[in-house]
Protein backbone atom coordinates (compact mmCIF):
# COMPACT_ATOMS: atom_id res chain seq x y z
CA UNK A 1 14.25 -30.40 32.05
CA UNK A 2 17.00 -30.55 29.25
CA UNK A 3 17.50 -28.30 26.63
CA UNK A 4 20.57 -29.04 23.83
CA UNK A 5 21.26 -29.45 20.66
CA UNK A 6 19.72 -32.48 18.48
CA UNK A 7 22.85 -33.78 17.22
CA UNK A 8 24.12 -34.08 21.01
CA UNK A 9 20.79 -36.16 21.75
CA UNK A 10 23.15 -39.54 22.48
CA UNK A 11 24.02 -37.94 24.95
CA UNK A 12 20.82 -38.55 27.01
CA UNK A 13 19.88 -41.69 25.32
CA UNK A 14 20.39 -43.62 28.84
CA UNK A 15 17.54 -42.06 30.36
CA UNK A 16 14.73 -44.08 28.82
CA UNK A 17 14.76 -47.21 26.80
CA UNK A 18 12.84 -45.63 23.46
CA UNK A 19 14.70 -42.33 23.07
CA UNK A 20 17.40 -43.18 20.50
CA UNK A 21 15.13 -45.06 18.76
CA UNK A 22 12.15 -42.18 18.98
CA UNK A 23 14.74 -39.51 18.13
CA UNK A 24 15.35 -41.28 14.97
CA UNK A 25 11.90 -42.11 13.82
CA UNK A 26 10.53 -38.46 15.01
CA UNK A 27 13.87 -36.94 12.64
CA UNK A 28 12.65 -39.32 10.01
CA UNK A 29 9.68 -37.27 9.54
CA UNK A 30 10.80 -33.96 9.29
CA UNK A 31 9.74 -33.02 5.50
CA UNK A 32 5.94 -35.18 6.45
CA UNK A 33 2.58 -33.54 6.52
CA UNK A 34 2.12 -31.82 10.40
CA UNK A 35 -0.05 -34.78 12.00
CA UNK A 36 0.29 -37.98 14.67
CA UNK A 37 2.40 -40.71 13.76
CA UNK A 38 2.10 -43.21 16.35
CA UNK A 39 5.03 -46.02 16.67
CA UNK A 40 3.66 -48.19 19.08
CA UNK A 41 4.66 -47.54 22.13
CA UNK A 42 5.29 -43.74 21.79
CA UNK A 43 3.81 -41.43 18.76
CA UNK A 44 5.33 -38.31 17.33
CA UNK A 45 3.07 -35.04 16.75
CA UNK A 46 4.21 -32.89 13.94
CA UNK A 47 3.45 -29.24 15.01
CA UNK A 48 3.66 -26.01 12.33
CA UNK A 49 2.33 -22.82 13.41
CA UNK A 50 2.70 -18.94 14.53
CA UNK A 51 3.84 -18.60 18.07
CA UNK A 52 0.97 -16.58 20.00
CA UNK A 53 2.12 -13.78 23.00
CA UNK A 54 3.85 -14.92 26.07
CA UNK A 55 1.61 -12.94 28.61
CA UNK A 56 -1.39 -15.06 27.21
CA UNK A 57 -0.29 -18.29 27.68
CA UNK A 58 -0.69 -20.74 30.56
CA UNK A 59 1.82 -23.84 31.29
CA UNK A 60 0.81 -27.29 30.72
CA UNK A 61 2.21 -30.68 31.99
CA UNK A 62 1.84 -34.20 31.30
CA UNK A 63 1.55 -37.24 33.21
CA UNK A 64 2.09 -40.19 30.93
CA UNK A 65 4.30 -39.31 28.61
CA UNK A 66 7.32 -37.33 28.68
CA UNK A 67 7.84 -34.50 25.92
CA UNK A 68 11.13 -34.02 23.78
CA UNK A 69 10.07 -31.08 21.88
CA UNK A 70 12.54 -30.85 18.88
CA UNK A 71 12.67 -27.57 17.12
CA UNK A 72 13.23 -28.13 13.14
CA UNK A 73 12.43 -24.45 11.79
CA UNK A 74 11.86 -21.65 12.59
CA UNK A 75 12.20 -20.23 16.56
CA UNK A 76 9.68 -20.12 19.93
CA UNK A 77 9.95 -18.80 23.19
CA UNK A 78 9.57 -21.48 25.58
CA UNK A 79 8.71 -20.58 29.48
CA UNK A 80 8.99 -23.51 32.32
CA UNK A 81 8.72 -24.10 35.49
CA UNK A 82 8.57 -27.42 38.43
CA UNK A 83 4.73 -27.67 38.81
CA UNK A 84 5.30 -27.52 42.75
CA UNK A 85 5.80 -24.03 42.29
CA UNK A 86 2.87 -23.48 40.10
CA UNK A 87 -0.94 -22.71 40.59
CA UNK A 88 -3.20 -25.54 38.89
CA UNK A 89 -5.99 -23.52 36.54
CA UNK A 90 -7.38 -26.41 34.60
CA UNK A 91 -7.60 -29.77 36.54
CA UNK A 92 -5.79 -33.42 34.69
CA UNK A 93 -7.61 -34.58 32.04
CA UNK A 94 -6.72 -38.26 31.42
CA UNK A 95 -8.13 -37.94 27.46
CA UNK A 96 -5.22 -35.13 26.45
CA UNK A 97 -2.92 -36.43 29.44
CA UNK A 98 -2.55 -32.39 30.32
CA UNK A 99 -3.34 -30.63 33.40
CA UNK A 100 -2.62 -26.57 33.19
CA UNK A 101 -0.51 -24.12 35.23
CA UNK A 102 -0.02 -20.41 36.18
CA UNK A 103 2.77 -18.75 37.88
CA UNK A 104 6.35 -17.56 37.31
CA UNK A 105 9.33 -19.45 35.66
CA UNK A 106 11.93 -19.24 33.24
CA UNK A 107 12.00 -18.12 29.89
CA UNK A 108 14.41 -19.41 26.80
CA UNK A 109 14.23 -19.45 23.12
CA UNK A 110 14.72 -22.35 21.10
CA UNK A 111 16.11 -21.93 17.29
CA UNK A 112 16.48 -24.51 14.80
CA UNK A 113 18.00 -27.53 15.77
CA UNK A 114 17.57 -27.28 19.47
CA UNK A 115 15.33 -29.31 21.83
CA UNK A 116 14.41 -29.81 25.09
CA UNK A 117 12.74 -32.42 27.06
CA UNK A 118 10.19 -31.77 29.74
CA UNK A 119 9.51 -35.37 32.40
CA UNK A 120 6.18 -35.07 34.50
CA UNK A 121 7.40 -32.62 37.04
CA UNK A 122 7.97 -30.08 34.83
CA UNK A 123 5.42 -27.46 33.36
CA UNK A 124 6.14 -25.73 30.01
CA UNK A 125 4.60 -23.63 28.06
CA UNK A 126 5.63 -23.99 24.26
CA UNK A 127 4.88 -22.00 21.22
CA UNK A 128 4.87 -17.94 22.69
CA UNK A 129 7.11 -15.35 21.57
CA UNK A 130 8.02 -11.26 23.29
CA UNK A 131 7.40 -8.61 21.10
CA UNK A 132 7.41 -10.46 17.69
CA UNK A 133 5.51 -13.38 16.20
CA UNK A 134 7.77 -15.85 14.52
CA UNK A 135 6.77 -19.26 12.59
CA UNK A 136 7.79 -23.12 13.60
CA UNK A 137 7.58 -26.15 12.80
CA UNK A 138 8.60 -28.82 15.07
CA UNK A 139 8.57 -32.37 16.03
CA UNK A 140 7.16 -33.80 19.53
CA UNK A 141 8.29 -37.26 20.45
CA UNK A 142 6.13 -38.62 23.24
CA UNK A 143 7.17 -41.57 25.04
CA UNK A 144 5.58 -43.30 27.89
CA UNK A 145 6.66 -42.59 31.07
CA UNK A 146 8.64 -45.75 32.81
């Protein structure tokens, strides 16, 4: 897992072929309708919402794509974890690429501008807050794993 700043993205460009080029197109969209934009090869969700309790939530994890989750306004609590040290509640489905997790892990909060980026062996769990609801709207760029 990373988390960072967007504008020090570059920085982490190396680790997959599409990422500058993602980063750029998922950016591009920032003031578009919340939706999929798909780009060939990897697709871009557009996410706006209320964050929902952290004690209610459950971690999820992906197996084909990896997830740079890229915070544009608002703020979320994010919680991860390595999904070796997890308990599986909801077995893969291939459809939604997304198998679920319970367990302990680590929490952080992302603000505006931030992102982070979650590969295969990690399990997040996006979208929670503590003790007070707060709004977001962010972009996820999905790209295949290599």
């Amino acid at each position: 897992m990373i988390i960072d700043r967007i504008e020090n993205y570059e920085n982490y460009k190396k680790l997959h072929p599409l990422m500058e080029e993602g980063v750029r197109y998922a950016l591009s969209l920032r003031e578009s309708l919340p939706g999929r934009y798909d780009q060939g090869e990897y697709f871009v969700l557009l996410q706006e919402g209320e964050t929902q309790p952290i004690e209610e939530g459950v971690y999820e994890a992906h197996k084909r794509y990896w997830d740079i989750q890229i915070l544009i306004e608002g703020k979320e609590l994010v919680k991860w974890q390595e999904i070796s040290k997890l308990t599986e509640c909801v077995p893969y489905e291939e459809k939604k690429d997304a198998v679920f997790y319970t367990g302990d892990g680590i929490s952080f909060q992302l603000t505006e501008g931030m992102f982070y980026l979650v590969m295969p062996k990690d399990a997040h769990m996006p979208c929670r807050h503590g003790k007070q609801e707060a709004h977001y709207r962010k972009l996820v760029l999905k790209l295949p794993v290599l």
